[in-house]
PDB file of N, CA and C in Angstrom:
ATOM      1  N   UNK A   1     -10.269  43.428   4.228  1.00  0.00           N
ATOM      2  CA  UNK A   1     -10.612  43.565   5.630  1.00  0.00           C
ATOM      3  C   UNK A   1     -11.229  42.274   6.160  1.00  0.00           C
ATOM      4  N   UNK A   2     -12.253  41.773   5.298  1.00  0.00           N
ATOM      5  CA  UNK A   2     -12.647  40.249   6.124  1.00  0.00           C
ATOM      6  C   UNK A   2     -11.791  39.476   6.165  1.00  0.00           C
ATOM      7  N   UNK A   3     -11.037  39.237   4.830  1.00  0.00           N
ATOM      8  CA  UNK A   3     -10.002  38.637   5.229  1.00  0.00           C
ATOM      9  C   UNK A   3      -9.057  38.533   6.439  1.00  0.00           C
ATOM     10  N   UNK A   4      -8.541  39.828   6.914  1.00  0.00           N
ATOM     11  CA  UNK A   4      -7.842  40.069   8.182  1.00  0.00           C
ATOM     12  C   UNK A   4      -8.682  39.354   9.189  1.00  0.00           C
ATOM     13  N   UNK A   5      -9.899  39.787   9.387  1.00  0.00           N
ATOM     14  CA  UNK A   5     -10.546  39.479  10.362  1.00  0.00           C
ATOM     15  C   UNK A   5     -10.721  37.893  10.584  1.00  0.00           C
ATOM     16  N   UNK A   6     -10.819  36.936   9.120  1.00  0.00           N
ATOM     17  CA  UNK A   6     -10.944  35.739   9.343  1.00  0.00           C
ATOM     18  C   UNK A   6      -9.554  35.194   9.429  1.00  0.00           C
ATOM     19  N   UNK A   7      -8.460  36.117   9.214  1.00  0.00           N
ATOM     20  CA  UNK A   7      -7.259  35.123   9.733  1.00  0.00           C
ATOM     21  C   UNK A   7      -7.141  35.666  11.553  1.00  0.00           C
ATOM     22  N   UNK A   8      -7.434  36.443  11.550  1.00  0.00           N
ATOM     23  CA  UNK A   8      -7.066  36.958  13.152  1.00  0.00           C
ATOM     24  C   UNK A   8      -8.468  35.870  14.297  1.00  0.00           C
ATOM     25  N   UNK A   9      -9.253  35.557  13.610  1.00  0.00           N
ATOM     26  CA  UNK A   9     -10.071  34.214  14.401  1.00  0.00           C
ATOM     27  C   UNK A   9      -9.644  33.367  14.031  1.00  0.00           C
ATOM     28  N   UNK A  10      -8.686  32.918  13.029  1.00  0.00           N
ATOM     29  CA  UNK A  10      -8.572  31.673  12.812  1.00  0.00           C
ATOM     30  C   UNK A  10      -7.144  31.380  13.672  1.00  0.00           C
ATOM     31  N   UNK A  11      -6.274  32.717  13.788  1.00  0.00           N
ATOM     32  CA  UNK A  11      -5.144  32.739  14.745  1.00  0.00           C
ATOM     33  C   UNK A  11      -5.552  32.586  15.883  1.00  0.00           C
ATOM     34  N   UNK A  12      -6.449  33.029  16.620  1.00  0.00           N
ATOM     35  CA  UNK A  12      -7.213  32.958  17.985  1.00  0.00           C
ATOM     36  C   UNK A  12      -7.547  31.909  18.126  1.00  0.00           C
ATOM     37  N   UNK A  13      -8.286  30.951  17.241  1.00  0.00           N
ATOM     38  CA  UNK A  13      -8.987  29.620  17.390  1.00  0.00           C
ATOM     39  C   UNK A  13      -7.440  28.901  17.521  1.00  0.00           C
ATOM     40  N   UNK A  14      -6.653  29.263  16.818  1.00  0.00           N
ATOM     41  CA  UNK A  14      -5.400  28.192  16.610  1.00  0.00           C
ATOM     42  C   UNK A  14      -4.623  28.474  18.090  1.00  0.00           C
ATOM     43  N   UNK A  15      -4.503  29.528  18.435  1.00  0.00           N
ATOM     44  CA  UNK A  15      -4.318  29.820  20.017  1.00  0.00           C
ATOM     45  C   UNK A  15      -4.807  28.760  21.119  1.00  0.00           C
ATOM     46  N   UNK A  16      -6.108  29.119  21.014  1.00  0.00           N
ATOM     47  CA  UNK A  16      -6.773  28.602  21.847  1.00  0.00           C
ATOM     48  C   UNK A  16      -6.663  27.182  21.913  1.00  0.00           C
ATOM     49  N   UNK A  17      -6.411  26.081  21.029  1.00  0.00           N
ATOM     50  CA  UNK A  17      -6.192  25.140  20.738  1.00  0.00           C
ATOM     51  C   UNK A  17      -4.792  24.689  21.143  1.00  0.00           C
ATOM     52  N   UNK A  18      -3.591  25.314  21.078  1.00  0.00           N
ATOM     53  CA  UNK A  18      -1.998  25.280  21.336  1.00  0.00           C
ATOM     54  C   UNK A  18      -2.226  24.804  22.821  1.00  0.00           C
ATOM     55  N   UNK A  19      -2.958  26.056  23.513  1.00  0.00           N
ATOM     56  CA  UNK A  19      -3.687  25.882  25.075  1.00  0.00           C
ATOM     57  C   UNK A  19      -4.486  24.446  25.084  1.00  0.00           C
ATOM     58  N   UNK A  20      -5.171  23.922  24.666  1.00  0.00           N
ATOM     59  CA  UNK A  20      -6.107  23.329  25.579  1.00  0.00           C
ATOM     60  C   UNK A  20      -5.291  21.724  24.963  1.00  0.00           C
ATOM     61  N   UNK A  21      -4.300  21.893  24.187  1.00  0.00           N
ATOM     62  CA  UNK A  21      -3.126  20.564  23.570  1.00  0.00           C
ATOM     63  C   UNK A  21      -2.464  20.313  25.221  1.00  0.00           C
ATOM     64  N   UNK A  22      -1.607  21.458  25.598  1.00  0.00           N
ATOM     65  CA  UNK A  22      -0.608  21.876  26.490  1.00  0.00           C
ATOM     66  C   UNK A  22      -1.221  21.025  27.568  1.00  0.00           C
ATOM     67  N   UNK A  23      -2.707  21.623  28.016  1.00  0.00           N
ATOM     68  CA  UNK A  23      -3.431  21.663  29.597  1.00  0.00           C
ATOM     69  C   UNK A  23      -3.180  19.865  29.222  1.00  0.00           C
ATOM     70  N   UNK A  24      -3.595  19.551  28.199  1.00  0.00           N
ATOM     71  CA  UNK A  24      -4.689  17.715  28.168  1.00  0.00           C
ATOM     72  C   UNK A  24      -3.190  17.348  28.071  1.00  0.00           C
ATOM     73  N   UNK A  25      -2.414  17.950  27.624  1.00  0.00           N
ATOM     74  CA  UNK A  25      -1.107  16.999  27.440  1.00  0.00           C
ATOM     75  C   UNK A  25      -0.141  16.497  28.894  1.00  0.00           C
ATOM     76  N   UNK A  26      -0.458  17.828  29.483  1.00  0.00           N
ATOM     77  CA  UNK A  26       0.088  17.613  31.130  1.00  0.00           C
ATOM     78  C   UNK A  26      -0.600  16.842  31.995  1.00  0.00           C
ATOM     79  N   UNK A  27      -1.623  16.834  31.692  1.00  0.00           N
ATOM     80  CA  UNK A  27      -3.204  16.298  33.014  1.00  0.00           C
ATOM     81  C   UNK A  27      -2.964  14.593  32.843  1.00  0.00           C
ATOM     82  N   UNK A  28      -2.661  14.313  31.062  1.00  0.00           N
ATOM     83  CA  UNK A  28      -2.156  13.093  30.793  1.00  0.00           C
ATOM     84  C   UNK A  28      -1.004  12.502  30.922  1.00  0.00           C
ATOM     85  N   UNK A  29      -0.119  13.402  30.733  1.00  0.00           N
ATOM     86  CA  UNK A  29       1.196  12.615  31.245  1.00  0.00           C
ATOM     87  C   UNK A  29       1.460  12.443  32.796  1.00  0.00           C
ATOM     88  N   UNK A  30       0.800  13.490  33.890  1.00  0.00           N
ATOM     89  CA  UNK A  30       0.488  13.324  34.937  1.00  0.00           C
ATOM     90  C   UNK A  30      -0.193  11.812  35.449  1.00  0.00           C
ATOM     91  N   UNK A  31      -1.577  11.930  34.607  1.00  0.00           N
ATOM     92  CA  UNK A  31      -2.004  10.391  34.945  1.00  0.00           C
ATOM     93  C   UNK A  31      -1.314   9.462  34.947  1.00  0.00           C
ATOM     94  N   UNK A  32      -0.610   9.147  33.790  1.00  0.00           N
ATOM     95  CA  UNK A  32       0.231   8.307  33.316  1.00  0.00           C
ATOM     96  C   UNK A  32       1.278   7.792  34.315  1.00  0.00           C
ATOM     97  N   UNK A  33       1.781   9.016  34.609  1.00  0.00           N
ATOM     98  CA  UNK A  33       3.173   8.623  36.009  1.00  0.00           C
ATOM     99  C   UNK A  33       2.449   8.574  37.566  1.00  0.00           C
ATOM    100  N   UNK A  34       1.410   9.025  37.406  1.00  0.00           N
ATOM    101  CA  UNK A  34       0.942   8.050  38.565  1.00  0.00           C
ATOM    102  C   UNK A  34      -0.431   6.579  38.498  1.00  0.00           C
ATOM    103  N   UNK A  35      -0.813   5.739  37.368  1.00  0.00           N
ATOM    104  CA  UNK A  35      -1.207   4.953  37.441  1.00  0.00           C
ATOM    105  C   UNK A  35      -0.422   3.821  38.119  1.00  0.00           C
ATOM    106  N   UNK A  36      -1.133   3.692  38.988  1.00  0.00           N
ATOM    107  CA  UNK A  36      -0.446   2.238  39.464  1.00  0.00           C
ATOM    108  C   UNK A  36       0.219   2.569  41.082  1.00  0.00           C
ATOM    109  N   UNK A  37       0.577   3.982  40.879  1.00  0.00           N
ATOM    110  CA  UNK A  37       0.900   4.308  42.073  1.00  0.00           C
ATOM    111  C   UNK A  37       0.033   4.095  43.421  1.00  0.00           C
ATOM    112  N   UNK A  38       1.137   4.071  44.320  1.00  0.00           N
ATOM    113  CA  UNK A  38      -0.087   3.607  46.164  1.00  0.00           C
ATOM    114  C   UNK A  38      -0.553   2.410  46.169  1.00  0.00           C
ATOM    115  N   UNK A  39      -1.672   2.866  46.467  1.00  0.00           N
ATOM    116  CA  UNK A  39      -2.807   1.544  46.508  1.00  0.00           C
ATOM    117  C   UNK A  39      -3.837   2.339  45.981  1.00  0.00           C
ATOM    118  N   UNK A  40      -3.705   1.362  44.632  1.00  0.00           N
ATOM    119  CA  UNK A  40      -5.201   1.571  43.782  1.00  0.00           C
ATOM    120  C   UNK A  40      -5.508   0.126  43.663  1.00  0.00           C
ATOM    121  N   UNK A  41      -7.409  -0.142  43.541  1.00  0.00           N
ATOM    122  CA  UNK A  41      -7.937  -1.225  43.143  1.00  0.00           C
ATOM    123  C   UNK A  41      -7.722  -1.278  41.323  1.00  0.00           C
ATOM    124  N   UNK A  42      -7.810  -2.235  41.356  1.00  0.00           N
ATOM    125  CA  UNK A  42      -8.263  -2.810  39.591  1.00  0.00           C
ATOM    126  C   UNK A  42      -8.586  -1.386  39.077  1.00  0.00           C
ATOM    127  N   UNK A  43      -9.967  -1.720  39.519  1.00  0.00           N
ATOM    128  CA  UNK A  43     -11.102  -0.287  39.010  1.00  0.00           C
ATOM    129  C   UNK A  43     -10.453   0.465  38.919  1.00  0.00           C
ATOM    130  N   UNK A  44      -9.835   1.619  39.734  1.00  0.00           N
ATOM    131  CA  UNK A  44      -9.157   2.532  40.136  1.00  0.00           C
ATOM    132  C   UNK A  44      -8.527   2.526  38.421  1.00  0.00           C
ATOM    133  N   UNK A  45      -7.458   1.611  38.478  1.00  0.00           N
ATOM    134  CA  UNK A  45      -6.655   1.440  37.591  1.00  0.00           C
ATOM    135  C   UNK A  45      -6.942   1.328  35.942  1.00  0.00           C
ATOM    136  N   UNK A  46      -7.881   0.996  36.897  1.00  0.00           N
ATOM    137  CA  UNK A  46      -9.072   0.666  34.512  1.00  0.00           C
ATOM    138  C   UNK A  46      -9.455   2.237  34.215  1.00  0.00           C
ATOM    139  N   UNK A  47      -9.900   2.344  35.606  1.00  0.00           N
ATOM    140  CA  UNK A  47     -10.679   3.976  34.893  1.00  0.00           C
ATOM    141  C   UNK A  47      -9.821   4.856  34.812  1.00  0.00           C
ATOM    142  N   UNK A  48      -8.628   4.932  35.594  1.00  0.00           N
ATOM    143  CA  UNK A  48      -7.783   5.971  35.309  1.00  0.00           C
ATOM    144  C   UNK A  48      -6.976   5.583  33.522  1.00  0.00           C
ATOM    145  N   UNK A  49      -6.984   4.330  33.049  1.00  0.00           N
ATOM    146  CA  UNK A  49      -6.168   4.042  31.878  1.00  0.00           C
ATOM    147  C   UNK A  49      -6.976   4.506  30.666  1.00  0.00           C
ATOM    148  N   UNK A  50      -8.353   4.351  30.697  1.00  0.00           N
ATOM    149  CA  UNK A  50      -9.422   4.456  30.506  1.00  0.00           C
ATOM    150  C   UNK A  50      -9.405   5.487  30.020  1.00  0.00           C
ATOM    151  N   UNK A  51      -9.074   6.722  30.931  1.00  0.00           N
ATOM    152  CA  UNK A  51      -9.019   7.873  30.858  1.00  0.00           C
ATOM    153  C   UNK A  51      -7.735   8.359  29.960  1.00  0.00           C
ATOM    154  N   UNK A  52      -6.789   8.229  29.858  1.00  0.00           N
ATOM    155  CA  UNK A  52      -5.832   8.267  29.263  1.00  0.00           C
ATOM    156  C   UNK A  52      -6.057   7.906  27.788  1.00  0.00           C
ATOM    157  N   UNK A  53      -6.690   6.929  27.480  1.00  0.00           N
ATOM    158  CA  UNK A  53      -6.802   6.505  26.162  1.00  0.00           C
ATOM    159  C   UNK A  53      -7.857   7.653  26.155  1.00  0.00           C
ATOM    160  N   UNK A  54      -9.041   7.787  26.506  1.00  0.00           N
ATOM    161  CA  UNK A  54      -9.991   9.011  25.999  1.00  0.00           C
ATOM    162  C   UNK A  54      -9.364  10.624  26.123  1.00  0.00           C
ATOM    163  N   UNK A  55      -8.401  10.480  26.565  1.00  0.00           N
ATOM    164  CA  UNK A  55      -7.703  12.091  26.475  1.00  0.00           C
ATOM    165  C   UNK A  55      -6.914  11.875  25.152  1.00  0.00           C
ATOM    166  N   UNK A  56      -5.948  10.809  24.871  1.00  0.00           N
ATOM    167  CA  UNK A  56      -5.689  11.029  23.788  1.00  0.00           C
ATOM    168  C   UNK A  56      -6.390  10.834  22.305  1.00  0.00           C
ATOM    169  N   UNK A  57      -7.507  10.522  22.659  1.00  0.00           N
ATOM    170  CA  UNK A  57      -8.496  10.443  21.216  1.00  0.00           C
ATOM    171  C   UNK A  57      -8.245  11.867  21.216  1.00  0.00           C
ATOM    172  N   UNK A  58      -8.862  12.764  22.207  1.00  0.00           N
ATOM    173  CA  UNK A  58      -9.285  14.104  22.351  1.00  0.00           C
ATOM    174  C   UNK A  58      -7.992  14.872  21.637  1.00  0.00           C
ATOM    175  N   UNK A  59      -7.252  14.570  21.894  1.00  0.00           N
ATOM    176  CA  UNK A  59      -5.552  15.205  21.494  1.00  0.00           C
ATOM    177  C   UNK A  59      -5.712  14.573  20.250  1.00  0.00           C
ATOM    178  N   UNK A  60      -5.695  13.830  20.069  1.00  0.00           N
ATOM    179  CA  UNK A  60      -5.867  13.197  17.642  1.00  0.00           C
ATOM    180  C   UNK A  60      -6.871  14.560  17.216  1.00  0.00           C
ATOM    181  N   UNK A  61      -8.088  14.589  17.681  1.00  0.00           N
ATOM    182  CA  UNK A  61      -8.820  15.586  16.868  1.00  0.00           C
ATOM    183  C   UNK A  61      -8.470  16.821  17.527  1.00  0.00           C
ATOM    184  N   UNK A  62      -8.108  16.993  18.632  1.00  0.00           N
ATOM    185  CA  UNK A  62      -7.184  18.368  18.035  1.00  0.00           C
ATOM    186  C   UNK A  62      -6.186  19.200  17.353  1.00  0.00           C
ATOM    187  N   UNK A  63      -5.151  18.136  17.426  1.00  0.00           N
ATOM    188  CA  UNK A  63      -4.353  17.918  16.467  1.00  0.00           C
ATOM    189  C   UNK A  63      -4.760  18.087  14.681  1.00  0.00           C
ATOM    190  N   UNK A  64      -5.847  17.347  14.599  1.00  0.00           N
ATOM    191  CA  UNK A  64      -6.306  17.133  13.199  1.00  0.00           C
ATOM    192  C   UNK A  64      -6.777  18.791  12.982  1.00  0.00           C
ATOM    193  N   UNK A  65      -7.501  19.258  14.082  1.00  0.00           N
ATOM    194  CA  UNK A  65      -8.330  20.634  13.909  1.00  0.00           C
ATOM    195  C   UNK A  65      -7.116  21.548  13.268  1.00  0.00           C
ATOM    196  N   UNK A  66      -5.939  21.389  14.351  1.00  0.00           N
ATOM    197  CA  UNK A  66      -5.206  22.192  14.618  1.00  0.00           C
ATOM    198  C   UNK A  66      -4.111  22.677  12.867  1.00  0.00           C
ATOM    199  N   UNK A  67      -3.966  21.327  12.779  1.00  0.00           N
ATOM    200  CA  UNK A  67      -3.335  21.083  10.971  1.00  0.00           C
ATOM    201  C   UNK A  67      -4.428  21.594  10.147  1.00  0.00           C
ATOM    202  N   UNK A  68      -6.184  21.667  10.557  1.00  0.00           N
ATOM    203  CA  UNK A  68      -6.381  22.290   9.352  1.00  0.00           C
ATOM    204  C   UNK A  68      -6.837  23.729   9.094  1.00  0.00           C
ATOM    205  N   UNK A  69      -6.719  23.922  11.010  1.00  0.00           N
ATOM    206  CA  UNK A  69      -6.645  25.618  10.620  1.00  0.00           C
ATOM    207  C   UNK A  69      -5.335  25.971  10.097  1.00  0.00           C
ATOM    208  N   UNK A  70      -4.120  25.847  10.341  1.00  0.00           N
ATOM    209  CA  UNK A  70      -2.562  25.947   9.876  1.00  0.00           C
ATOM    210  C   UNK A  70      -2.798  25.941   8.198  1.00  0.00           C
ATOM    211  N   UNK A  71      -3.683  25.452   7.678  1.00  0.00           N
ATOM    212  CA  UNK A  71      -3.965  25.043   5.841  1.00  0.00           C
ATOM    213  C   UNK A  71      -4.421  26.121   5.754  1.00  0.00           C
ATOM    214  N   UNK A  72      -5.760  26.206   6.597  1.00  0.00           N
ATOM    215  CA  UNK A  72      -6.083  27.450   6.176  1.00  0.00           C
ATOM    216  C   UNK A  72      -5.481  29.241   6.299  1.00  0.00           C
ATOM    217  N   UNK A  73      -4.910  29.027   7.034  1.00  0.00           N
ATOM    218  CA  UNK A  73      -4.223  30.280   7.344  1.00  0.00           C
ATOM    219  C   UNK A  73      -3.131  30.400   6.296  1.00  0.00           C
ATOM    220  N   UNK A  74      -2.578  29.449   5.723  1.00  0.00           N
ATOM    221  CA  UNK A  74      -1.724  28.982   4.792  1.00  0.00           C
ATOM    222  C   UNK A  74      -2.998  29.614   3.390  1.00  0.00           C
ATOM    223  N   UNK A  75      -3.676  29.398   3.428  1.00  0.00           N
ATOM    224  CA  UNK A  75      -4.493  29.468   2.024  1.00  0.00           C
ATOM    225  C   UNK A  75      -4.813  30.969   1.803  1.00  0.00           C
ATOM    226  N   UNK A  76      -4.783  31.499   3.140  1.00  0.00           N
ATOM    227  CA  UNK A  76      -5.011  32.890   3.070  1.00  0.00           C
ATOM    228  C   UNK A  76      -3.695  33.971   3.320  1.00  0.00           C
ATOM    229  N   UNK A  77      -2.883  33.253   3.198  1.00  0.00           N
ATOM    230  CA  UNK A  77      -1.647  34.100   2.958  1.00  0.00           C
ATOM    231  C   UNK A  77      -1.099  34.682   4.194  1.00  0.00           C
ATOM    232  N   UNK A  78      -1.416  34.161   5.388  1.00  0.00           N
ATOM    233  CA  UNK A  78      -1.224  34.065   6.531  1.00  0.00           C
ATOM    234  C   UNK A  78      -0.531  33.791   7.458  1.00  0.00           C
ATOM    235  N   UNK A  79       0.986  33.893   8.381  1.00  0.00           N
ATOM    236  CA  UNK A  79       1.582  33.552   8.644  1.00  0.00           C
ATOM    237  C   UNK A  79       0.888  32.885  10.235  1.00  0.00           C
ATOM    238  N   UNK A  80       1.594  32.161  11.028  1.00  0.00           N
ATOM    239  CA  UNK A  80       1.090  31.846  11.875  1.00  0.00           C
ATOM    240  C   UNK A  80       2.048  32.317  13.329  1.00  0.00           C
TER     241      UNK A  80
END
C-alpha cells in the first residue's frame, strides 16, 4: 500500500512537472520569436535574452528532476 501511494505522488509530481516543462517551454519560445521585434532598446533586448537563458537553466533542472523521478518509478515497478 505505501508503495502505491508513493508511486501515485511520484506520478503526480511527474505530472505536474510535464506541465510546468510545456507552460516555460511556450513562454520561451514565444520570447524568442519576438526578441528583437518593433522597437526595443538594447536593454529591452538584454533583459528579454537574459531571460531566455534563465528559463532554460530552469528547464535543465527540470528535466534532470523529471529523469529522476522516471528512475524512480522505474525502481518501484511502476509504469509511467
Amino acid at each position: 500500500m505505501a508503495d502505491e501511494t508513493t508511486q501515485e505522488q511520484l506520478r503526480r509530481e511527474l505530472h505536474e512537472i510535464d506541465a510546468e516543462i510545456a507552460e516555460l517551454r511556450k513562454s520561451t519560445d514565444d520570447l524568442k520569436a519576438h526578441v528583437g521585434d518593433g522597437v526595443e532598446d538594447a536593454e529591452e533586448i538584454a533583459a528579454d535574452l537574459t531571460s531566455v537563458e534563465e528559463d532554460e537553466a530552469v528547464l535543465g533542472i527540470l528535466g534532470r528532476r523529471r529523469e529522476a523521478l522516471l528512475k524512480q518509478l522505474e525502481r518501484l515497478g511502476g509504469s509511467t
